[in-house]
C-alpha atoms as a PDB file:
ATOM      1  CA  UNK A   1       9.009 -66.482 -49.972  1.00  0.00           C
ATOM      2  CA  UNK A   2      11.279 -65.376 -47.364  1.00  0.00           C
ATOM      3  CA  UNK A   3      14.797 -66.416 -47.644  1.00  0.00           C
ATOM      4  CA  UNK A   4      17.913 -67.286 -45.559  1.00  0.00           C
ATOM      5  CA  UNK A   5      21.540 -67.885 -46.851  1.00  0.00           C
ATOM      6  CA  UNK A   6      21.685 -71.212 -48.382  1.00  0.00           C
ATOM      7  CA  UNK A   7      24.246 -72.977 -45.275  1.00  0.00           C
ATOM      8  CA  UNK A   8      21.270 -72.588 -42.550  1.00  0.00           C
ATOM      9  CA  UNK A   9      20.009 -76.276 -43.376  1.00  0.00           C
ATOM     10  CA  UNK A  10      18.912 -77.554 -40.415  1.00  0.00           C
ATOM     11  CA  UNK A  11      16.822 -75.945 -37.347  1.00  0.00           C
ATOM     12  CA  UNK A  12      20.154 -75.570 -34.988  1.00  0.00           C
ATOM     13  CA  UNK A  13      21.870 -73.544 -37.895  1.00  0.00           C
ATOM     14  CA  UNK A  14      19.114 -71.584 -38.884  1.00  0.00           C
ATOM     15  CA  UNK A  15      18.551 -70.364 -35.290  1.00  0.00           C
ATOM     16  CA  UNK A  16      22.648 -69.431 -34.907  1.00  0.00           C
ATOM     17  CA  UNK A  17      21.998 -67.835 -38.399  1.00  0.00           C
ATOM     18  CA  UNK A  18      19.153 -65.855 -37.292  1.00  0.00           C
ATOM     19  CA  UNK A  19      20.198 -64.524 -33.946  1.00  0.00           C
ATOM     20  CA  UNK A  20      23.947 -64.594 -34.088  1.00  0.00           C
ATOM     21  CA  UNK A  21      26.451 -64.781 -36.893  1.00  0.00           C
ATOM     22  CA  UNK A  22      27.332 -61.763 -38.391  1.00  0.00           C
ATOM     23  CA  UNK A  23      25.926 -59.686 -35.801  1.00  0.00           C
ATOM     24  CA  UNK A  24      28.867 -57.352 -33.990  1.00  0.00           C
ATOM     25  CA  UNK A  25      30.592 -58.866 -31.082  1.00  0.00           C
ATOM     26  CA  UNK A  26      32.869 -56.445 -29.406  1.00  0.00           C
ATOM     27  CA  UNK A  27      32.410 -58.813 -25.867  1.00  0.00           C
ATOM     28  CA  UNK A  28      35.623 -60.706 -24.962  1.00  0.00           C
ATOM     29  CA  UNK A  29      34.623 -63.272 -23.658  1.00  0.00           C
ATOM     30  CA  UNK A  30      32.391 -64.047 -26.787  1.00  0.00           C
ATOM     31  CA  UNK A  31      35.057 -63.456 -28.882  1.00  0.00           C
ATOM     32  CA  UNK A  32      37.235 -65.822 -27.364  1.00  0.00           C
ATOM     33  CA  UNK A  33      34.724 -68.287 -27.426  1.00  0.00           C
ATOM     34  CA  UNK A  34      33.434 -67.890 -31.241  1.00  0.00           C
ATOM     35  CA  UNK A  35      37.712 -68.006 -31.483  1.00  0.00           C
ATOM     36  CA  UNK A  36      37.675 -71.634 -29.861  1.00  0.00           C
ATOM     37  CA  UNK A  37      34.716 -72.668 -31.721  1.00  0.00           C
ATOM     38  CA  UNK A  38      36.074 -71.564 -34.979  1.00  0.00           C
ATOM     39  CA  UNK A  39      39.497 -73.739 -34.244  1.00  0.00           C
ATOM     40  CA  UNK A  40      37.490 -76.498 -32.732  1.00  0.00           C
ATOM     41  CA  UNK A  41      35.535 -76.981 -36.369  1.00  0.00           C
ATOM     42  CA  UNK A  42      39.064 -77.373 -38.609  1.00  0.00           C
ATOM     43  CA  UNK A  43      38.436 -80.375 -40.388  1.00  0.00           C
ATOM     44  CA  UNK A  44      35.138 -81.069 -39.247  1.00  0.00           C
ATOM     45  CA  UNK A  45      31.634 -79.603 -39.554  1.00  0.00           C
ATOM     46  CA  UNK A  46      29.659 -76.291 -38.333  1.00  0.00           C
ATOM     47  CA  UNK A  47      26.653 -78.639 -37.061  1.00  0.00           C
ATOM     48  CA  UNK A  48      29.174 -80.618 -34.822  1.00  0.00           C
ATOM     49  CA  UNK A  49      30.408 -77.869 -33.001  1.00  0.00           C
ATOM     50  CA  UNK A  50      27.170 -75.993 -32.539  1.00  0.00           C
ATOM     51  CA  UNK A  51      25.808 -79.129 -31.121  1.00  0.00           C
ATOM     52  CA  UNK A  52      29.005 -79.127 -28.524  1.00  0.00           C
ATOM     53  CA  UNK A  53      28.605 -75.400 -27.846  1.00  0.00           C
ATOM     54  CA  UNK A  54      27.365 -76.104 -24.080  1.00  0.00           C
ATOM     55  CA  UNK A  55      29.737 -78.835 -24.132  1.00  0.00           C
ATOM     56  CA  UNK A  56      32.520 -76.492 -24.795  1.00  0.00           C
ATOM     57  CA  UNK A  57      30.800 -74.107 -22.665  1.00  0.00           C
ATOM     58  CA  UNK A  58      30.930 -76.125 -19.836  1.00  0.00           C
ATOM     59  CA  UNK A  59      34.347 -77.867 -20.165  1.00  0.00           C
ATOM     60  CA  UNK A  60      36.018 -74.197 -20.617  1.00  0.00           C
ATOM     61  CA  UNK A  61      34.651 -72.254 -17.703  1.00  0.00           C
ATOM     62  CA  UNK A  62      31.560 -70.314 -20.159  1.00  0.00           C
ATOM     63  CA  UNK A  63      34.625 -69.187 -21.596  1.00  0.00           C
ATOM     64  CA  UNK A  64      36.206 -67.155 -18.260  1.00  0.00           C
ATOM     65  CA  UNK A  65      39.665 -66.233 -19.987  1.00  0.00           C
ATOM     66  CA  UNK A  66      41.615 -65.839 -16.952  1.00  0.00           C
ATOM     67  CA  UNK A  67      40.233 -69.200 -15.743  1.00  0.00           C
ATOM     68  CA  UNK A  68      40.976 -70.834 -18.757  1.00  0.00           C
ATOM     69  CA  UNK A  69      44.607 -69.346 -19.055  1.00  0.00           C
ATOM     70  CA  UNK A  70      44.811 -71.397 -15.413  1.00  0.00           C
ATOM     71  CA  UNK A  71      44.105 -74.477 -16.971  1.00  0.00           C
ATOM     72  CA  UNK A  72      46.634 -77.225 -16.134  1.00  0.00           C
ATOM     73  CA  UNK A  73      47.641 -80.299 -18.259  1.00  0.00           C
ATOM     74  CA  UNK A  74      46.006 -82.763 -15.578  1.00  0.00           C
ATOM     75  CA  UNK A  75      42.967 -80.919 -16.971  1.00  0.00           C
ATOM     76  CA  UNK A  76      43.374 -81.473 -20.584  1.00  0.00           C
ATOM     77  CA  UNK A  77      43.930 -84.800 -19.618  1.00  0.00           C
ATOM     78  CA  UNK A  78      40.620 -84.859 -18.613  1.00  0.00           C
ATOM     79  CA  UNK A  79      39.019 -83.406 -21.332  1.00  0.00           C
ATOM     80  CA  UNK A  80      40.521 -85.867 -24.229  1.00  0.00           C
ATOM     81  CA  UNK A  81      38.135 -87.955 -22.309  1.00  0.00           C
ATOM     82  CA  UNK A  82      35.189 -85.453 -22.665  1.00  0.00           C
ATOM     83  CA  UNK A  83      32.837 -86.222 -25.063  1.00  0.00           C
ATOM     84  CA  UNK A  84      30.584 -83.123 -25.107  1.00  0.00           C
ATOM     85  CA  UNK A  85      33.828 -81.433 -27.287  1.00  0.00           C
ATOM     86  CA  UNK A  86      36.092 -82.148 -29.708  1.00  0.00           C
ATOM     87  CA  UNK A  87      38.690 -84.780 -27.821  1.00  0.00           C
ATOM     88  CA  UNK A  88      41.427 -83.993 -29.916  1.00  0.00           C
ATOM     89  CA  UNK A  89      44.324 -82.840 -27.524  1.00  0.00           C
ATOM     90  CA  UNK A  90      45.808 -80.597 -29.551  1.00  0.00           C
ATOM     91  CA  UNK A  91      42.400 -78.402 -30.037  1.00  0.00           C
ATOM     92  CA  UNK A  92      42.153 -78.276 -26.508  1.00  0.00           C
ATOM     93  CA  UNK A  93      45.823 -77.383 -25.368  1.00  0.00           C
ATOM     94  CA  UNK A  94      44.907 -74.425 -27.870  1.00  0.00           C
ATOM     95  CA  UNK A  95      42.574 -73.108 -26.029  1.00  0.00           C
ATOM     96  CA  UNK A  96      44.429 -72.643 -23.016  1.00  0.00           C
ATOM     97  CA  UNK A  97      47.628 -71.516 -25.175  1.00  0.00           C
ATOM     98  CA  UNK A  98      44.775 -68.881 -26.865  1.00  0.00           C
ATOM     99  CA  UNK A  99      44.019 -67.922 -23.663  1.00  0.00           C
ATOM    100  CA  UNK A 100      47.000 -66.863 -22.238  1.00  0.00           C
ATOM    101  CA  UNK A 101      47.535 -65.074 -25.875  1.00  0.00           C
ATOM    102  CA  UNK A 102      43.991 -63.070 -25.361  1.00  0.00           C
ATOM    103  CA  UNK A 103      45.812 -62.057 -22.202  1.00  0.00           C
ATOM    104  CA  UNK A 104      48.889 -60.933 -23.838  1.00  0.00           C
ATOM    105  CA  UNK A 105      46.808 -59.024 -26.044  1.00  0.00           C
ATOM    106  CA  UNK A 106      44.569 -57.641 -23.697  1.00  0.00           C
ATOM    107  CA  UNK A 107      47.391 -56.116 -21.943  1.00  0.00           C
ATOM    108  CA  UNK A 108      48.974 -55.078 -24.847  1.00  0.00           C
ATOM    109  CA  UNK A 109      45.530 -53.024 -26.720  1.00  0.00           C
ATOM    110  CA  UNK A 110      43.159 -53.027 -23.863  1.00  0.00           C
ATOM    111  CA  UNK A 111      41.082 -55.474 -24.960  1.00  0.00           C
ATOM    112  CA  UNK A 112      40.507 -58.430 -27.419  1.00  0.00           C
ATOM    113  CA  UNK A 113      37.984 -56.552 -29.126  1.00  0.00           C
ATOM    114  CA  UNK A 114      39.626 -52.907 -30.046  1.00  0.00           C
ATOM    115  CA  UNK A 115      42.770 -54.997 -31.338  1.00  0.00           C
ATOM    116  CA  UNK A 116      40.081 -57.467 -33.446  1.00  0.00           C
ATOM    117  CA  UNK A 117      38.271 -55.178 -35.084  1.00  0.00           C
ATOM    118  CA  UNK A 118      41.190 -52.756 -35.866  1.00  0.00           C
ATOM    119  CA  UNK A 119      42.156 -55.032 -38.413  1.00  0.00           C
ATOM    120  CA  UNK A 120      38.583 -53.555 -40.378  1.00  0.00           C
ATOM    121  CA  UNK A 121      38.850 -49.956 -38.820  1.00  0.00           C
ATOM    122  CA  UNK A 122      36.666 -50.589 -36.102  1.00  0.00           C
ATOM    123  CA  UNK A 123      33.453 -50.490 -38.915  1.00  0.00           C
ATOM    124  CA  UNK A 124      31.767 -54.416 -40.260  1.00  0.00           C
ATOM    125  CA  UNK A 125      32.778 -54.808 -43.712  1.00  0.00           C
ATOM    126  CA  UNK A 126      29.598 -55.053 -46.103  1.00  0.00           C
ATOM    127  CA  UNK A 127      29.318 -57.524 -49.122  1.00  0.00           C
ATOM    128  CA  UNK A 128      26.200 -58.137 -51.521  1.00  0.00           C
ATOM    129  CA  UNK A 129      27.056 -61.797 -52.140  1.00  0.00           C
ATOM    130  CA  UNK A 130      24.263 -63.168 -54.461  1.00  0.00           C
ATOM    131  CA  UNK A 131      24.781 -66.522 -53.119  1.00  0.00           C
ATOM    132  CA  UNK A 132      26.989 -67.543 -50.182  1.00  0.00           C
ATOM    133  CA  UNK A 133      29.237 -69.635 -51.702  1.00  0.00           C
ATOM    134  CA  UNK A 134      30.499 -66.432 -53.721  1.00  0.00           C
ATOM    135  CA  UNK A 135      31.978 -65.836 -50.526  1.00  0.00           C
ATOM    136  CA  UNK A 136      35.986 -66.070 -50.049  1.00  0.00           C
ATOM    137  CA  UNK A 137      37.249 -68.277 -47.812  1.00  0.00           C
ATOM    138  CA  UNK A 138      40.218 -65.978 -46.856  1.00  0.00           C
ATOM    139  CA  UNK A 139      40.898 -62.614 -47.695  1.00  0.00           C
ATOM    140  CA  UNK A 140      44.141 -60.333 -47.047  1.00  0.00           C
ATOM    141  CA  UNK A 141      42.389 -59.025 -43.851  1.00  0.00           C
ATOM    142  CA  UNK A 142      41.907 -62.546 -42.447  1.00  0.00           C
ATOM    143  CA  UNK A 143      45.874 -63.452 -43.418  1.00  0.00           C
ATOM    144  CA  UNK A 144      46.795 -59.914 -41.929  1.00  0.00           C
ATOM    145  CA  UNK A 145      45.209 -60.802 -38.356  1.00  0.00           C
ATOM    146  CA  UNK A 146      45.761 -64.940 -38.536  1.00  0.00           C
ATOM    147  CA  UNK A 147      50.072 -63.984 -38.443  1.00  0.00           C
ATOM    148  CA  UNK A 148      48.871 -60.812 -35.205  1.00  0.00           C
ATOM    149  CA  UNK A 149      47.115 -63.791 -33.500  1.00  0.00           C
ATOM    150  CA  UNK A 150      50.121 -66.451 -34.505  1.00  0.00           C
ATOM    151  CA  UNK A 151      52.540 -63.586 -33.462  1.00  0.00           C
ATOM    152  CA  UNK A 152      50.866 -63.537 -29.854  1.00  0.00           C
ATOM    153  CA  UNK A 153      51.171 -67.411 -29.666  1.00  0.00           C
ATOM    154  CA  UNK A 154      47.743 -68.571 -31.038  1.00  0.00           C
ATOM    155  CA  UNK A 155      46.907 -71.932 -32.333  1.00  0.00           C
ATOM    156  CA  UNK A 156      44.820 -72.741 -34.696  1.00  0.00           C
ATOM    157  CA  UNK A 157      44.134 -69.636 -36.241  1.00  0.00           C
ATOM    158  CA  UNK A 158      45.020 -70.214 -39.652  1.00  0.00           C
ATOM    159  CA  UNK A 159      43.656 -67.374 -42.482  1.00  0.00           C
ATOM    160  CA  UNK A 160      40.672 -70.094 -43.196  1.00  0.00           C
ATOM    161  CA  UNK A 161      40.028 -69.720 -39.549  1.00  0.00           C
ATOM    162  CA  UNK A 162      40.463 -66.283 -39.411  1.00  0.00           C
ATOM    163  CA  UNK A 163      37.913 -65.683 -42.023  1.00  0.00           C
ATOM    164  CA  UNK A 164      35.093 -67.966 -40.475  1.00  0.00           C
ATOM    165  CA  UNK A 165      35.806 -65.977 -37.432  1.00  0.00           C
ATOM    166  CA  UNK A 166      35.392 -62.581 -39.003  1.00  0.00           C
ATOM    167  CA  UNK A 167      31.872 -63.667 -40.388  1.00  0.00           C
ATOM    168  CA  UNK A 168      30.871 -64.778 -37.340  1.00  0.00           C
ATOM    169  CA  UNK A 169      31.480 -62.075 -35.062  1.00  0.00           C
ATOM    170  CA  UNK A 170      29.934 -59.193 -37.653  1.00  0.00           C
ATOM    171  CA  UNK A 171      33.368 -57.716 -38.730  1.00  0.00           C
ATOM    172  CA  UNK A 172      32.382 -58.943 -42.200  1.00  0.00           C
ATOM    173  CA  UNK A 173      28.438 -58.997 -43.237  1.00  0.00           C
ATOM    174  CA  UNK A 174      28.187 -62.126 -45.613  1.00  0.00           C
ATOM    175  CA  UNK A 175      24.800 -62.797 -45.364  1.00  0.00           C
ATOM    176  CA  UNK A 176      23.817 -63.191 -48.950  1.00  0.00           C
ATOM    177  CA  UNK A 177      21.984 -60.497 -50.619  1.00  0.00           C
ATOM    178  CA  UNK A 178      18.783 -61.906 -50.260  1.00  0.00           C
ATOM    179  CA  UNK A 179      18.904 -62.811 -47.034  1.00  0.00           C
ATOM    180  CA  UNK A 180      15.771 -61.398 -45.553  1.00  0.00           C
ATOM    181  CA  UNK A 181      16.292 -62.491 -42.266  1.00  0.00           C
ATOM    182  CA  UNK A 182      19.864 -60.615 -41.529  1.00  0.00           C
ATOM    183  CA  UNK A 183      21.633 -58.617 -44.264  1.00  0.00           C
ATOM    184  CA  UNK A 184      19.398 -55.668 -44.076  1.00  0.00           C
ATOM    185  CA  UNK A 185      19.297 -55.610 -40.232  1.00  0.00           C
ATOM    186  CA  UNK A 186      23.030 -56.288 -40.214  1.00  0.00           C
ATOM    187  CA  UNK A 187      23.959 -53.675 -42.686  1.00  0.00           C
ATOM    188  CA  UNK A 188      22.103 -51.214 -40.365  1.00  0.00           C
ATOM    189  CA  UNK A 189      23.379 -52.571 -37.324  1.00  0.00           C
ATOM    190  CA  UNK A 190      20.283 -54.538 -36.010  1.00  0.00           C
END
C-alpha cells in the first residue's frame, strides 16, 4: 500500500500534498502568497484556506506585490465583506502591510526568495519523521526569520507561522518517512 503523510485527509489536501507543499519555491510572488495563506489559517484550519485559495487569489491581485502594496483602506473595507477569504480585518490589513515589507526586503536582498531561504543556507532542510506529528511546530530557524520578517514590519508571522511556511515552500522536507508520494522526490529535488 502506498502511503501519504497522515494530514492529507481529504481529496483537496491530498492534491496540495501531492503537487505542492514541500516542493522548493524560490518564486516571489508564490512566496508571498503561501506567506498570506499561512497568516490567513492562524486559528483556523488548512482545509478552510485551501478552499479560499482562488478567493484569496482573486481578492489580492493573484498575489501582484506591488499591486497589493497599493491597496487602500476603502479596499479592505471591501474585503471584510468578502466572503471567498477570511473577513477578519486585521488578516487582511496584513497583507497589504506584508506587502509593502516584501518590498522593503526586496530592495534590501534582491529578492524575497535569496533573503528566505538564507535563513537554511540556500539548501531544503531534510527530516525522516516516522510520522508527521513528530514534526516541531517551531524550530530556532523559524523564530530566527519570524523577528527578520517582524523587523521589516510583517504581521502575522509568528514562529508557528514561520514554521508552516517553511514546510510549505520546501525549505524544510517534512514529508514523513514513508511518504511514497513526496519525500523521496523531494529529497532529490523532484
Amino acid at each position: 500500500m502506498t502511503h501519504r503523510c497522515s494530514w492529507a485527509t481529504s481529496e483537496a489536501l491530498a492534491h496540495y500534498h501531492d503537487t505542492e507543499w514541500g516542493k522548493a519555491s524560490h518564486d516571489d510572488q508564490h512566496l508571498f502568497e503561501m506567506l498570506t495563506l499561512e497568516g490567513a489559517q492562524a486559528g483556523l484550519s488548512w482545509s478552510t484556506i485551501l478552499n479560499k485559495r482562488e478567493g484569496y487569489r482573486r481578492a489580492f491581485a493573484n498575489f501582484d506585490i506591488a499591486v497589493v502594496a497599493r491597496f487602500t483602506p476603502q479596499q479592505v473595507d471591501a474585503l471584510t465583506l468578502d466572503a471567498s477569504i477570511v473577513r477578519h480585518r486585521g488578516k487582511i490589513a496584513s497583507v497589504i502591510t506584508n506587502a509593502q515589507a516584501v518590498q522593503r526586503i526586496q530592495a534590501e536582498h534582491g529578492s524575497l526568495a535569496h533573503f528566505i531561504w538564507s535563513f537554511v543556507g540556500h539548501e531544503a532542510l531534510v527530516n525522516n519523521w516516522a510520522t508527521y506529528q513528530n514534526a516541531p511546530t517551531s524550530t530556532e530557524i523559524s523564530d530566527a526569520l519570524s523577528r527578520a520578517l517582524k523587523g521589516y514590519g510583517c504581521k502575522f508571522v509568528g514562529t508557528t507561522i514561520c514554521y508552516a511556511f517553511m514546510q510549505a515552500i520546501g525549505m524544510v522536507n517534512d514529508h514523513q518517512s514513508d511518504c511514497a508520494f513526496r519525500h523521496s522526490s523531494i529529497e532529490s529535488g523532484r
